[in-house]
PDB file of N, CA and C in Angstrom:
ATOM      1  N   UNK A   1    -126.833  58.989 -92.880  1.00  0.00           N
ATOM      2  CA  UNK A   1    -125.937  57.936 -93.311  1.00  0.00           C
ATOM      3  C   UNK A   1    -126.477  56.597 -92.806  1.00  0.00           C
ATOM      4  N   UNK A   2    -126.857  55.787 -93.787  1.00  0.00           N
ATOM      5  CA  UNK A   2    -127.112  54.259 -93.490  1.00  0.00           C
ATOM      6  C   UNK A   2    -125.803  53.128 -92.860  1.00  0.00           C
ATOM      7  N   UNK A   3    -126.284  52.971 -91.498  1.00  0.00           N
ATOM      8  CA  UNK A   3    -124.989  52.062 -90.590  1.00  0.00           C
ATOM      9  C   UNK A   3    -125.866  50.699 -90.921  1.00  0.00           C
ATOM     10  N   UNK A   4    -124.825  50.054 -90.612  1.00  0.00           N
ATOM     11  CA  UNK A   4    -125.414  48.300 -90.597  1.00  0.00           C
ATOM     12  C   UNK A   4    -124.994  47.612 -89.322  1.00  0.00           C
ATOM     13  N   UNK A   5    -126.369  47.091 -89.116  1.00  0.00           N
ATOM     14  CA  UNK A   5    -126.718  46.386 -87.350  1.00  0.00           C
ATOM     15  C   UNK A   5    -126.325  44.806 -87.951  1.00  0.00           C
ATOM     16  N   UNK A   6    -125.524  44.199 -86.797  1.00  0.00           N
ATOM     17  CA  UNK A   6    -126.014  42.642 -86.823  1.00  0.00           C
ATOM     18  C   UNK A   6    -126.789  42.360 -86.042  1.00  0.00           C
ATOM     19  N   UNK A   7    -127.987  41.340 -86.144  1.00  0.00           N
ATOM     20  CA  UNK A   7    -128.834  40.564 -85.371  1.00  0.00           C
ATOM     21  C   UNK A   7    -128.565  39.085 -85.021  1.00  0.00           C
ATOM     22  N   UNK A   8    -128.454  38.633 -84.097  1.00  0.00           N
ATOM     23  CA  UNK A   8    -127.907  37.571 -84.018  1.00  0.00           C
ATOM     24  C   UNK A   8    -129.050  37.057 -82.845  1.00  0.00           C
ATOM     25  N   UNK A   9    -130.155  36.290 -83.905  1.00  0.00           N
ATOM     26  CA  UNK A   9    -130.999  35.496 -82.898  1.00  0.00           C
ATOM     27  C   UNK A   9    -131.366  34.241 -84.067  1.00  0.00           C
ATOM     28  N   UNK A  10    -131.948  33.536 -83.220  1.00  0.00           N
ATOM     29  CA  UNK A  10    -132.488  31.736 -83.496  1.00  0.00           C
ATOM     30  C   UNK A  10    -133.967  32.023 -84.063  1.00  0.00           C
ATOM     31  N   UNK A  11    -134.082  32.634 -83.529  1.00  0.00           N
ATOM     32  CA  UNK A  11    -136.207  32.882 -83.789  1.00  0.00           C
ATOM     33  C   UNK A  11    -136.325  33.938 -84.726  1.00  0.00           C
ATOM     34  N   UNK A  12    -136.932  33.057 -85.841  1.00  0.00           N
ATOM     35  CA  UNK A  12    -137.498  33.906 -86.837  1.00  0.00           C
ATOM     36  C   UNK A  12    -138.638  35.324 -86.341  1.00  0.00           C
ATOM     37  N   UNK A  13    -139.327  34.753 -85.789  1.00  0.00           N
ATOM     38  CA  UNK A  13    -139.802  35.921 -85.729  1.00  0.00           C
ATOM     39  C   UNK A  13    -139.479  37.063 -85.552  1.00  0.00           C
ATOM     40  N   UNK A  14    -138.732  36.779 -84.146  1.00  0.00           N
ATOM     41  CA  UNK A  14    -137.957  37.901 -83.528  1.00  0.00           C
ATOM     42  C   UNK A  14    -137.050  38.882 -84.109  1.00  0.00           C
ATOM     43  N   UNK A  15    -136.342  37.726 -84.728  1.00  0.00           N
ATOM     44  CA  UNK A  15    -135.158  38.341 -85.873  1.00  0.00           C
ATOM     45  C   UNK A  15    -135.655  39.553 -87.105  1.00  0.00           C
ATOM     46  N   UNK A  16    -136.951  38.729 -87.623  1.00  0.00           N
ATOM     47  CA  UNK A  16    -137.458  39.620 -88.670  1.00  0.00           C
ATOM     48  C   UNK A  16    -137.940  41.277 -88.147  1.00  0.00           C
ATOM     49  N   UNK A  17    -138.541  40.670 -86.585  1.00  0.00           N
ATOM     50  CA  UNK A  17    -139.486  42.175 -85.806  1.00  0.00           C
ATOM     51  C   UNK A  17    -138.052  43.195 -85.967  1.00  0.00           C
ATOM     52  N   UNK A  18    -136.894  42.440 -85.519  1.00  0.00           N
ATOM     53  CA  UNK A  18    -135.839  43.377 -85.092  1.00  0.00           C
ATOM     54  C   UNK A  18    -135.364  44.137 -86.279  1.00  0.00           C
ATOM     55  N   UNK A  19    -135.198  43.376 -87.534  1.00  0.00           N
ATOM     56  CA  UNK A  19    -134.900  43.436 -88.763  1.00  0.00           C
ATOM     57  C   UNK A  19    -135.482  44.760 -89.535  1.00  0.00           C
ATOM     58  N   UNK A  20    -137.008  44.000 -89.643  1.00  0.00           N
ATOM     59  CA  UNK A  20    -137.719  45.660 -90.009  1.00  0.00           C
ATOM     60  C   UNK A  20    -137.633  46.784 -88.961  1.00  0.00           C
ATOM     61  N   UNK A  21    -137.299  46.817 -87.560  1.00  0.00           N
ATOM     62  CA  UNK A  21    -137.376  48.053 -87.142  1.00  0.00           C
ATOM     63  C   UNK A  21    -136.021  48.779 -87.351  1.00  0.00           C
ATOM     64  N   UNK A  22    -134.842  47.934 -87.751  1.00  0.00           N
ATOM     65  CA  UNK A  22    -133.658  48.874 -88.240  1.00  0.00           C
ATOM     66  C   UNK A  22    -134.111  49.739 -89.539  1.00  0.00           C
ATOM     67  N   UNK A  23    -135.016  48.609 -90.549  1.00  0.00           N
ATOM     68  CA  UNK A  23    -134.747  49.308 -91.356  1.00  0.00           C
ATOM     69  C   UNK A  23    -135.872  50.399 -91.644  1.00  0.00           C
ATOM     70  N   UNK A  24    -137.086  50.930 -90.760  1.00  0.00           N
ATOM     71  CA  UNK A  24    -137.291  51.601 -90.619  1.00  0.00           C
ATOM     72  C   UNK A  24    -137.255  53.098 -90.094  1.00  0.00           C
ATOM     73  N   UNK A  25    -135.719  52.592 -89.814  1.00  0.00           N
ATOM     74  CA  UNK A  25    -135.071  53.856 -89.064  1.00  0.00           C
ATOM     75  C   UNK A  25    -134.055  54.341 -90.550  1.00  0.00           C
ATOM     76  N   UNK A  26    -134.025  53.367 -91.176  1.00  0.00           N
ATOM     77  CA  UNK A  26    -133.420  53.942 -92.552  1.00  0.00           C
ATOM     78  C   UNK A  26    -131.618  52.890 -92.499  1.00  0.00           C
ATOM     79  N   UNK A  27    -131.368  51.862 -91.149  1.00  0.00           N
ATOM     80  CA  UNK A  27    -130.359  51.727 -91.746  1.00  0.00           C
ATOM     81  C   UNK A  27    -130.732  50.074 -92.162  1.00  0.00           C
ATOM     82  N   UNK A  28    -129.231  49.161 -92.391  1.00  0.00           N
ATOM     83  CA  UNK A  28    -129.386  47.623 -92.545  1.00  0.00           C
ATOM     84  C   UNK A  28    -128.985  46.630 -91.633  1.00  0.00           C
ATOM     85  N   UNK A  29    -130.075  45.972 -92.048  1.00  0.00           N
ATOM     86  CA  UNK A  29    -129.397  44.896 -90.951  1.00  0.00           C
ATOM     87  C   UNK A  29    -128.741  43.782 -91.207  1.00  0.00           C
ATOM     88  N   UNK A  30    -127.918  42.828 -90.586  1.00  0.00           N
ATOM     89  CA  UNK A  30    -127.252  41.308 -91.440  1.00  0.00           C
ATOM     90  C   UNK A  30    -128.186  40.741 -90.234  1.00  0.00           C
ATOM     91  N   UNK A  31    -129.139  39.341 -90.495  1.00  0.00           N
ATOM     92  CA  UNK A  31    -129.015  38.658 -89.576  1.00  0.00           C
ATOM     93  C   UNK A  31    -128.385  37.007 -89.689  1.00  0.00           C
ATOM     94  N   UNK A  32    -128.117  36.819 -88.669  1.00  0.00           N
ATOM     95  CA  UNK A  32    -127.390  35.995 -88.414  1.00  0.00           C
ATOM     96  C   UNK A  32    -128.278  34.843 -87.606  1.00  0.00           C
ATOM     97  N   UNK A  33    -128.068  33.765 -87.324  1.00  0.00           N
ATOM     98  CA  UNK A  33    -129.222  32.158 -86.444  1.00  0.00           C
ATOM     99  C   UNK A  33    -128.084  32.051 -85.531  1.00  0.00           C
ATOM    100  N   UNK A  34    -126.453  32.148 -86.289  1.00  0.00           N
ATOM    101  CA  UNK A  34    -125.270  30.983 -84.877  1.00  0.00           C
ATOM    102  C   UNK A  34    -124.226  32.089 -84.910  1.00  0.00           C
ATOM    103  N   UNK A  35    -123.299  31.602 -84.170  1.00  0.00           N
ATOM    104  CA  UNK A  35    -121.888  32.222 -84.033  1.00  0.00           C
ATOM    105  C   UNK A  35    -121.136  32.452 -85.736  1.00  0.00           C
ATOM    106  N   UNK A  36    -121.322  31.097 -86.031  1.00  0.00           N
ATOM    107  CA  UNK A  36    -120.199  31.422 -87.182  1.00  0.00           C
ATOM    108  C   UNK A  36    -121.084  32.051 -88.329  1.00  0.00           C
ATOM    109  N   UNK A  37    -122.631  32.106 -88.678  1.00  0.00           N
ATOM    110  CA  UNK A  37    -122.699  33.087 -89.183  1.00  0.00           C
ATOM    111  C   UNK A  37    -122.389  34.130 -89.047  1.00  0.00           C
ATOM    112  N   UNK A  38    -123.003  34.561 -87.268  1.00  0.00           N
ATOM    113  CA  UNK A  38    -122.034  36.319 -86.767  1.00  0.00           C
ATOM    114  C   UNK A  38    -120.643  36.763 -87.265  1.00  0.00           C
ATOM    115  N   UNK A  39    -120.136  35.773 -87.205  1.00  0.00           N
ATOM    116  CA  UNK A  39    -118.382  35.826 -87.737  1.00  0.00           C
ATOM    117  C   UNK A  39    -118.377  35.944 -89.158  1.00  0.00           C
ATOM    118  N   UNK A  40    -118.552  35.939 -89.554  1.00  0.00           N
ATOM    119  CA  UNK A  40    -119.171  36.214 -91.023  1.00  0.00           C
ATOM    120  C   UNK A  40    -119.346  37.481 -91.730  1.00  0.00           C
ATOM    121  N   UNK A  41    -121.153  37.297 -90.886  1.00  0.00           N
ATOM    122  CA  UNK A  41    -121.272  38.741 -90.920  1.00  0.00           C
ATOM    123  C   UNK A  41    -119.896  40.009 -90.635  1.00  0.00           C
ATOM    124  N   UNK A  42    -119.657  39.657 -89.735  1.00  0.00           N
ATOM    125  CA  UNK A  42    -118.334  41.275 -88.828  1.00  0.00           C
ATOM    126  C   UNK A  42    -117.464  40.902 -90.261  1.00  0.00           C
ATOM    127  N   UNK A  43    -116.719  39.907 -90.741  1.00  0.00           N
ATOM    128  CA  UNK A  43    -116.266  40.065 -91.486  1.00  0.00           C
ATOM    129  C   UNK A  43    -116.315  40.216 -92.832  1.00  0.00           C
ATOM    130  N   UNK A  44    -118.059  40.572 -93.125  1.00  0.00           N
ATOM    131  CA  UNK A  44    -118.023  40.895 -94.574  1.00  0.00           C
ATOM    132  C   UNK A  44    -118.675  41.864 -94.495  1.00  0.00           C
ATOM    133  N   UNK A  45    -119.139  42.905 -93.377  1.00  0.00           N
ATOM    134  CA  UNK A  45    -119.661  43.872 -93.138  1.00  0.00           C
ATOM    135  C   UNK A  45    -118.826  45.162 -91.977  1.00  0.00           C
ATOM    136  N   UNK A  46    -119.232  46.544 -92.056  1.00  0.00           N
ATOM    137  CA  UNK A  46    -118.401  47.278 -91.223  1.00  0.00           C
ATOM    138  C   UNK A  46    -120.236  47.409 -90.469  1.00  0.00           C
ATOM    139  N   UNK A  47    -119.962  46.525 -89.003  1.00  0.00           N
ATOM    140  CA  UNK A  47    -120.869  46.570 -88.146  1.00  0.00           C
ATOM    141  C   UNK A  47    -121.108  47.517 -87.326  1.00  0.00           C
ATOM    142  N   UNK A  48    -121.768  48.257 -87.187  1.00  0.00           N
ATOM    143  CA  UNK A  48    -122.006  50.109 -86.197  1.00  0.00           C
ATOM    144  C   UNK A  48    -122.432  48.900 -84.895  1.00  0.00           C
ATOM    145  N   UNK A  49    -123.322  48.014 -84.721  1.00  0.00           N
ATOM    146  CA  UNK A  49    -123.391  47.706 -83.325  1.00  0.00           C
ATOM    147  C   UNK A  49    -124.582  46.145 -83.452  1.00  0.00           C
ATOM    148  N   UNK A  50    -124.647  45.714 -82.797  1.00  0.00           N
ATOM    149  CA  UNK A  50    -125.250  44.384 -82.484  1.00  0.00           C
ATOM    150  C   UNK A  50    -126.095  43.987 -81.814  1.00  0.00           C
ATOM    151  N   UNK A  51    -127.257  43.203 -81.906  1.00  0.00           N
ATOM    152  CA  UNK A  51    -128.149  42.453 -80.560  1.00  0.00           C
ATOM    153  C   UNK A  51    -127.787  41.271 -80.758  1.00  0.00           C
ATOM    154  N   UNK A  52    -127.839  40.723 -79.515  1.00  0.00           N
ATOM    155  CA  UNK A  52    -127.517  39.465 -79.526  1.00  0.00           C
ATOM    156  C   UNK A  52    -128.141  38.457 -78.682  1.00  0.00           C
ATOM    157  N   UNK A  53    -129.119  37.653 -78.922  1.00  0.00           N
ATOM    158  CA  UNK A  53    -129.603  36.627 -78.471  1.00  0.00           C
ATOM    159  C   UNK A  53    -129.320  35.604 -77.072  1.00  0.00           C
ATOM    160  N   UNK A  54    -128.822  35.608 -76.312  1.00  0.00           N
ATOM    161  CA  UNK A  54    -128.147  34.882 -75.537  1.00  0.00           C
ATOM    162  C   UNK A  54    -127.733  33.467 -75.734  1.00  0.00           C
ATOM    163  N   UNK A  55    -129.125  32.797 -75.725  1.00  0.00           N
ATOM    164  CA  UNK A  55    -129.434  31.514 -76.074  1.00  0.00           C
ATOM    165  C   UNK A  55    -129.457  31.086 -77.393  1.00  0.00           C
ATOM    166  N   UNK A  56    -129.224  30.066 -78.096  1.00  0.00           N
ATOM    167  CA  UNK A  56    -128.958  30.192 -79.405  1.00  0.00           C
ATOM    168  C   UNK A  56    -129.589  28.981 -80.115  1.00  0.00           C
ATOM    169  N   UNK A  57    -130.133  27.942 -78.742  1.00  0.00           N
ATOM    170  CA  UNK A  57    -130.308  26.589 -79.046  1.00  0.00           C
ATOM    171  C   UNK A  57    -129.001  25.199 -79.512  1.00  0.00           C
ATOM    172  N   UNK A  58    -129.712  24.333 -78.852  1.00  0.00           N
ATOM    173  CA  UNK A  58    -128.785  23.205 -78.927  1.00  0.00           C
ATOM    174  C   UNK A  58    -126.932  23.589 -78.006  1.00  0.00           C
ATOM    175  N   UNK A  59    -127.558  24.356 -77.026  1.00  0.00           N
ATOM    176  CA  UNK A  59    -126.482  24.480 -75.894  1.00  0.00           C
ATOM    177  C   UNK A  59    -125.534  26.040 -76.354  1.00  0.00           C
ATOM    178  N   UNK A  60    -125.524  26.244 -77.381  1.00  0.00           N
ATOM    179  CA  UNK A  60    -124.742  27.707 -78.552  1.00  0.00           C
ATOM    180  C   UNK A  60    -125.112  28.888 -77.717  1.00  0.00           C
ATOM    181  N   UNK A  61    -124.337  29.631 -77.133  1.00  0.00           N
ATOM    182  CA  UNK A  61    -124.547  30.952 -76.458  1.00  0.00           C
ATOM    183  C   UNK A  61    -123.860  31.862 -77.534  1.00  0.00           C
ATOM    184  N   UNK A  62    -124.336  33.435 -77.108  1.00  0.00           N
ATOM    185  CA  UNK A  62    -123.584  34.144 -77.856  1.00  0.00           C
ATOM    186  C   UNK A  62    -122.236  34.480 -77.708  1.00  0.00           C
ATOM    187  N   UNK A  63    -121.852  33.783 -76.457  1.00  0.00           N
ATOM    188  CA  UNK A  63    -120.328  34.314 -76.119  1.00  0.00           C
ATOM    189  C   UNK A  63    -118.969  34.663 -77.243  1.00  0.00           C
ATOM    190  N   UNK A  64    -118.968  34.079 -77.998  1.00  0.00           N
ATOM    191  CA  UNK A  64    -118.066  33.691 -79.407  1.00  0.00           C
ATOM    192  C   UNK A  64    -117.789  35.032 -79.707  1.00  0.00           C
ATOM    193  N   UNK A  65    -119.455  35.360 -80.283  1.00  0.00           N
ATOM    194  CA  UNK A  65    -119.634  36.653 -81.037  1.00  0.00           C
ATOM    195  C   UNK A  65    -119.750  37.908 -79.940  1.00  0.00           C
ATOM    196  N   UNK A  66    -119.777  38.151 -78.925  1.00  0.00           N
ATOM    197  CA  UNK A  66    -119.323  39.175 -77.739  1.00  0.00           C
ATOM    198  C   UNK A  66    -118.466  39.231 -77.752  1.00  0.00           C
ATOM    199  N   UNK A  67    -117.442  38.411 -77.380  1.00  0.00           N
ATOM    200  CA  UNK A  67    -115.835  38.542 -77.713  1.00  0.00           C
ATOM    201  C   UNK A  67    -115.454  39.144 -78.890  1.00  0.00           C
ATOM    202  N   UNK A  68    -116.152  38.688 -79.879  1.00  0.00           N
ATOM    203  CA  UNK A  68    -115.359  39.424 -81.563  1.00  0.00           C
ATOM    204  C   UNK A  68    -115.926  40.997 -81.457  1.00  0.00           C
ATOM    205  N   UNK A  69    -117.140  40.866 -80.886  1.00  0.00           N
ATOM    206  CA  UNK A  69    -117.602  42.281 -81.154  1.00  0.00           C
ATOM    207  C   UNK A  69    -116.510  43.206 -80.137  1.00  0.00           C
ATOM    208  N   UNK A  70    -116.669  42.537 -78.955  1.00  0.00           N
ATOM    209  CA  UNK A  70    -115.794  43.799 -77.756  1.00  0.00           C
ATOM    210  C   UNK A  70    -114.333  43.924 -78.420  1.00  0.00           C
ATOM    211  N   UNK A  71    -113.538  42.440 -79.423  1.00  0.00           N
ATOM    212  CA  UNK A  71    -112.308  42.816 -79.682  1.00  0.00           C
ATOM    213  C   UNK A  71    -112.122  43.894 -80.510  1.00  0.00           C
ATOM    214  N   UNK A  72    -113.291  44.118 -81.449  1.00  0.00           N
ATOM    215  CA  UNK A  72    -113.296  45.351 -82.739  1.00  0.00           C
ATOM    216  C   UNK A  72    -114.076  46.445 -82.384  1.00  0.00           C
ATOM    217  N   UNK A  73    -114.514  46.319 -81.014  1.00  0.00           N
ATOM    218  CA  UNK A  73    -115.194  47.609 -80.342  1.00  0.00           C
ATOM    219  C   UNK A  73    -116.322  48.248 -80.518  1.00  0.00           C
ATOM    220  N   UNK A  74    -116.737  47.060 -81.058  1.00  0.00           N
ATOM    221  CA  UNK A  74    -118.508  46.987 -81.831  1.00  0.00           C
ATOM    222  C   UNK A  74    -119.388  47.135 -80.518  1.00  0.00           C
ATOM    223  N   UNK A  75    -120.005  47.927 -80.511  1.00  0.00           N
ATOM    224  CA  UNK A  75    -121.380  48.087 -79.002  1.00  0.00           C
ATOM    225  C   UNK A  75    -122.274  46.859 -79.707  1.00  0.00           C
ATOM    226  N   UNK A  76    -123.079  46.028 -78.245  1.00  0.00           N
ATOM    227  CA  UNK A  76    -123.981  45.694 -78.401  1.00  0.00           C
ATOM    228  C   UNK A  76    -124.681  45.682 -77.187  1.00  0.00           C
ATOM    229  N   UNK A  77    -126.280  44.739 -77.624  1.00  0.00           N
ATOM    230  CA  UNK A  77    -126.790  44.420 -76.181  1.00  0.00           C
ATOM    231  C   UNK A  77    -127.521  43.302 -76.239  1.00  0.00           C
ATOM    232  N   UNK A  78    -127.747  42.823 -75.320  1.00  0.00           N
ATOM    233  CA  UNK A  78    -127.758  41.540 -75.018  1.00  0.00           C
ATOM    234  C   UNK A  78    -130.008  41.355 -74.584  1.00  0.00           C
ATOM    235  N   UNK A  79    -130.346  40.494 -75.787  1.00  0.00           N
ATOM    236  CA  UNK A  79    -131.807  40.776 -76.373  1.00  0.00           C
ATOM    237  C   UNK A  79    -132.342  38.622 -75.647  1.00  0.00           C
ATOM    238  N   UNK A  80    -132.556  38.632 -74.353  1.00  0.00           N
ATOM    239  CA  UNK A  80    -132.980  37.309 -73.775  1.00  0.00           C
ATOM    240  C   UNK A  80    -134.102  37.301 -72.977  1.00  0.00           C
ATOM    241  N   UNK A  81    -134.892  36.147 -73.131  1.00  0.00           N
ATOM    242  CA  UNK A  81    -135.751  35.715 -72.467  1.00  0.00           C
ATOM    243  C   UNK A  81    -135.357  34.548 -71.227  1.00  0.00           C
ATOM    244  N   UNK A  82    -134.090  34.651 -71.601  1.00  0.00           N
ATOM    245  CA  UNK A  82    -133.375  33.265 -70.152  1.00  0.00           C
ATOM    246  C   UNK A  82    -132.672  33.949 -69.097  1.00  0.00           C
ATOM    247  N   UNK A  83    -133.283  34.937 -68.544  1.00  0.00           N
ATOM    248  CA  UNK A  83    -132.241  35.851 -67.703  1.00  0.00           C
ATOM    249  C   UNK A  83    -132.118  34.724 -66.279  1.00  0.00           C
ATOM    250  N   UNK A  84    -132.661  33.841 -66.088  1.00  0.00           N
ATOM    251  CA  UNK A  84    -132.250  32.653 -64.828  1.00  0.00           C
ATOM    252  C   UNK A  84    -130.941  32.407 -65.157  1.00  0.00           C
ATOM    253  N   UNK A  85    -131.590  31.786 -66.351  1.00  0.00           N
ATOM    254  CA  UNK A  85    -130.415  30.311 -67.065  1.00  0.00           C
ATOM    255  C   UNK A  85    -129.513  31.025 -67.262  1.00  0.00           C
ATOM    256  N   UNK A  86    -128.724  32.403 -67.769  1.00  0.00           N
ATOM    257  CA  UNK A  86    -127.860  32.778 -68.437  1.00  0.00           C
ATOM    258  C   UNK A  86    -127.137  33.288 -67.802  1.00  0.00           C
ATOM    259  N   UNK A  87    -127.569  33.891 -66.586  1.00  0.00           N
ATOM    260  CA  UNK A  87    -127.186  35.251 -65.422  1.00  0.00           C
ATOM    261  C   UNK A  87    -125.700  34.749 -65.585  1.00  0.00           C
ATOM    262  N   UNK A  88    -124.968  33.652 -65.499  1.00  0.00           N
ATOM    263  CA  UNK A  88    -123.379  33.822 -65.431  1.00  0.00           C
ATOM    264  C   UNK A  88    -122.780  34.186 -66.703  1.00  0.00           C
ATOM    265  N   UNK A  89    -123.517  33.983 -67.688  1.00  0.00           N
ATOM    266  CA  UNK A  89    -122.808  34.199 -68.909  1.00  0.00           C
ATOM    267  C   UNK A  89    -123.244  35.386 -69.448  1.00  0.00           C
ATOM    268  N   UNK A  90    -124.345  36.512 -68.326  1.00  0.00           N
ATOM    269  CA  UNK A  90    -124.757  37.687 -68.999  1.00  0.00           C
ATOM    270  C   UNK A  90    -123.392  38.813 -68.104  1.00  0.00           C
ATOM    271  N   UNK A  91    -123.353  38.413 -67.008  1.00  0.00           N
ATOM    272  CA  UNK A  91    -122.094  39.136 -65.995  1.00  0.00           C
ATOM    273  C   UNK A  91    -121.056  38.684 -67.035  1.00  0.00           C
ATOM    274  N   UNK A  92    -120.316  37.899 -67.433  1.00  0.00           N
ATOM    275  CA  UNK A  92    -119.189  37.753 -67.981  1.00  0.00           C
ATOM    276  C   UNK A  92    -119.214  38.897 -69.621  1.00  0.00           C
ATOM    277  N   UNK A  93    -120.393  38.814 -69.843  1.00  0.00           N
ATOM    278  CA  UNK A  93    -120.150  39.844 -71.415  1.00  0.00           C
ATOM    279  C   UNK A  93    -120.163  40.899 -71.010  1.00  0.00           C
ATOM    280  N   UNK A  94    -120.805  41.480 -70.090  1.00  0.00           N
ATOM    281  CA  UNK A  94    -120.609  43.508 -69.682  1.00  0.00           C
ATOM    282  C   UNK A  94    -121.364  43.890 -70.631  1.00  0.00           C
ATOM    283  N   UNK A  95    -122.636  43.701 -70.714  1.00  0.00           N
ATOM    284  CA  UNK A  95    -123.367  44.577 -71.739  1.00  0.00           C
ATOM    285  C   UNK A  95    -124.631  44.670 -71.577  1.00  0.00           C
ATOM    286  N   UNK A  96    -125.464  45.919 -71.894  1.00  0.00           N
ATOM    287  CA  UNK A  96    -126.752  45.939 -71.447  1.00  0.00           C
ATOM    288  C   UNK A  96    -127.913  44.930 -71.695  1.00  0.00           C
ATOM    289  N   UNK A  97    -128.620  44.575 -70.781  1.00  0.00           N
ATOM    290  CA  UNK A  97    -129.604  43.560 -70.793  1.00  0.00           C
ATOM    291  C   UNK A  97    -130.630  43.808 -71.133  1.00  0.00           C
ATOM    292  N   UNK A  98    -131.664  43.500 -72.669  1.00  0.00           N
ATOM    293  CA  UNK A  98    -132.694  44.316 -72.722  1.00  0.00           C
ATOM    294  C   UNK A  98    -133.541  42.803 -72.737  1.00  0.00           C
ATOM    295  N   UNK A  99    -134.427  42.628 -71.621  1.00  0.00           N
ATOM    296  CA  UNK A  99    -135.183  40.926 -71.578  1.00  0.00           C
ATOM    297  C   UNK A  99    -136.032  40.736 -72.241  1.00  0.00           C
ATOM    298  N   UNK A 100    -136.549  39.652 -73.012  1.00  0.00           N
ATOM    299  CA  UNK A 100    -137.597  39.573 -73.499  1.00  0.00           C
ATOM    300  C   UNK A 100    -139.177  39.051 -73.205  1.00  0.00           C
ATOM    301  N   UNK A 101    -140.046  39.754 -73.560  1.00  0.00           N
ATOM    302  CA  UNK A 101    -140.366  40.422 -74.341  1.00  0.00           C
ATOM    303  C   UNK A 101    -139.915  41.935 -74.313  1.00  0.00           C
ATOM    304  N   UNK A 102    -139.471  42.485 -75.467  1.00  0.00           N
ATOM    305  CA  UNK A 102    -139.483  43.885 -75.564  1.00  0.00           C
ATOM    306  C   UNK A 102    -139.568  44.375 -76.629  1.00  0.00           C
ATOM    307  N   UNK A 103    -140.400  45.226 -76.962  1.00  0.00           N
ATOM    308  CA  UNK A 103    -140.807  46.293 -78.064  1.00  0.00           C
ATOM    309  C   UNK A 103    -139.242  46.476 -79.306  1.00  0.00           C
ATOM    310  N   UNK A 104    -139.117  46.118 -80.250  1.00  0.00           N
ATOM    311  CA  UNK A 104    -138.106  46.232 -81.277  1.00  0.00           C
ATOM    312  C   UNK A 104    -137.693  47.751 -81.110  1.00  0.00           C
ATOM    313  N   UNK A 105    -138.526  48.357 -81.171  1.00  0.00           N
ATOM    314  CA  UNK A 105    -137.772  49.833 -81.683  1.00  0.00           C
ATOM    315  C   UNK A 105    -137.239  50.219 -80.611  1.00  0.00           C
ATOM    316  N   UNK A 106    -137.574  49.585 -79.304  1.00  0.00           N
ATOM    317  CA  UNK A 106    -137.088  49.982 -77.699  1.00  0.00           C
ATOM    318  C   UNK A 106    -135.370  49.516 -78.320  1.00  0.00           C
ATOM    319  N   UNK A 107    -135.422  48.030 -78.368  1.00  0.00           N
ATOM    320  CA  UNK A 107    -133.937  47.587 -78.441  1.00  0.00           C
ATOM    321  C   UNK A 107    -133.299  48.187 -79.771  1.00  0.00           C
ATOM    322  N   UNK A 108    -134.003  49.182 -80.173  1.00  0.00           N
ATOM    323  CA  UNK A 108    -132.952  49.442 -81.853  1.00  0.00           C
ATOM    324  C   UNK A 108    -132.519  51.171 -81.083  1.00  0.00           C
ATOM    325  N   UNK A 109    -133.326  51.337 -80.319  1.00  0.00           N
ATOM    326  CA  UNK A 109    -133.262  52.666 -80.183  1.00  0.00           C
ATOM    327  C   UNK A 109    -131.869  52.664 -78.636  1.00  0.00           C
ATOM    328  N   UNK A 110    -132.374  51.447 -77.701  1.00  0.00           N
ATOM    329  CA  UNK A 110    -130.667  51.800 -77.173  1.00  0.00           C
ATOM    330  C   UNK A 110    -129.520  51.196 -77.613  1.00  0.00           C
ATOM    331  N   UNK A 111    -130.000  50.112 -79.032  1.00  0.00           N
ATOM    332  CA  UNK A 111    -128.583  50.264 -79.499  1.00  0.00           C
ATOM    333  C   UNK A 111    -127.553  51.438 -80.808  1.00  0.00           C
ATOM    334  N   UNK A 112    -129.158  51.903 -81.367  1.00  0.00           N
ATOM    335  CA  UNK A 112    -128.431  53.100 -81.720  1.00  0.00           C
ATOM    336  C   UNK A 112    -127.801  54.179 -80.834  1.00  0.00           C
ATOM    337  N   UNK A 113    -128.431  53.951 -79.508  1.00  0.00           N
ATOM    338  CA  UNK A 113    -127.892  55.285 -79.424  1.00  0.00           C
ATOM    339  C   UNK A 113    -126.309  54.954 -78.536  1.00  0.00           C
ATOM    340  N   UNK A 114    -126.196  53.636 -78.230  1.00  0.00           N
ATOM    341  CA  UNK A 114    -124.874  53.183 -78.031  1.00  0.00           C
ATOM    342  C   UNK A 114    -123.845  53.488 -78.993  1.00  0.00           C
ATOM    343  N   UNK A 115    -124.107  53.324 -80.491  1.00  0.00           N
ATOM    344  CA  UNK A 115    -123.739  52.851 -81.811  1.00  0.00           C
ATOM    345  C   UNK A 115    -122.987  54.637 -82.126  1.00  0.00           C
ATOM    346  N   UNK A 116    -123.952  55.451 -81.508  1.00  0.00           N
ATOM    347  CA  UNK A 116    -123.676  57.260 -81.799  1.00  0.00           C
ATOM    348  C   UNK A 116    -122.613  57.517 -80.977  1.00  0.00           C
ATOM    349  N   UNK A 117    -122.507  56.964 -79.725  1.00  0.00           N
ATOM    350  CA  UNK A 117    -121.528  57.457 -78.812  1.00  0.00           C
ATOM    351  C   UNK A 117    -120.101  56.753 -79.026  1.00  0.00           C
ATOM    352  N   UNK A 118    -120.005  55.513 -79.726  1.00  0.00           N
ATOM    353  CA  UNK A 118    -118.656  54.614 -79.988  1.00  0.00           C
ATOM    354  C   UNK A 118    -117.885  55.334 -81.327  1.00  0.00           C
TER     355      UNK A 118
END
């Protein structure tokens, strides 16, 4: 059964690496650049689980979209290269920290397997 991931990062690249490795596992992905796309996405999609960017540029954290996800009980994890800068706002979301750089299929593979257990 094909589930659908949101991605919620600023960097193209990244976004796309993450992008094709969902869908090489066979499911889809929405991605998303800001918050109110994320919001968007959850609401025009039934989301199995999420990465989420920390940093978002121009001051935009993911906090917005952590909140919507934990209110609808969506798993995610938290996909940053600012683990200094962010450390208070990574303790406040409760969710696994996967830092960057890291291998795509690493972060698709513990958020699927978050995504199996919810």
């Amino acid at each position: 059964m094909s589930l659908t991931y949101l991605v919620l990062e600023d960097e193209p690249l990244i976004a796309m690496d993450l992008e094709f490795a969902i869908e090489d596992i066979g499911h889809e992905a929405v991605v998303a650049v800001n918050n109110a796309e994320a919001r968007q996405a959850v609401a025009d999609n039934t989301i199995a689980g999420a990465i989420l960017d920390v940093s978002l540029g121009d001051g935009e954290t993911c906090e917005p979209t952590a909140k919507l996800l934990s209110e609808h009980s969506i798993p995610f994890v938290l996909h940053t290269g600012d683990l200094d800068r962010v450390g208070e706002h990574l303790r406040a979301l409760n969710a696994p920290v996967l830092p960057k750089p890291q291998a795509a299929d690493d972060v698709i593979e513990k958020l699927v397997g978050m995504a199996e257990k919810a």
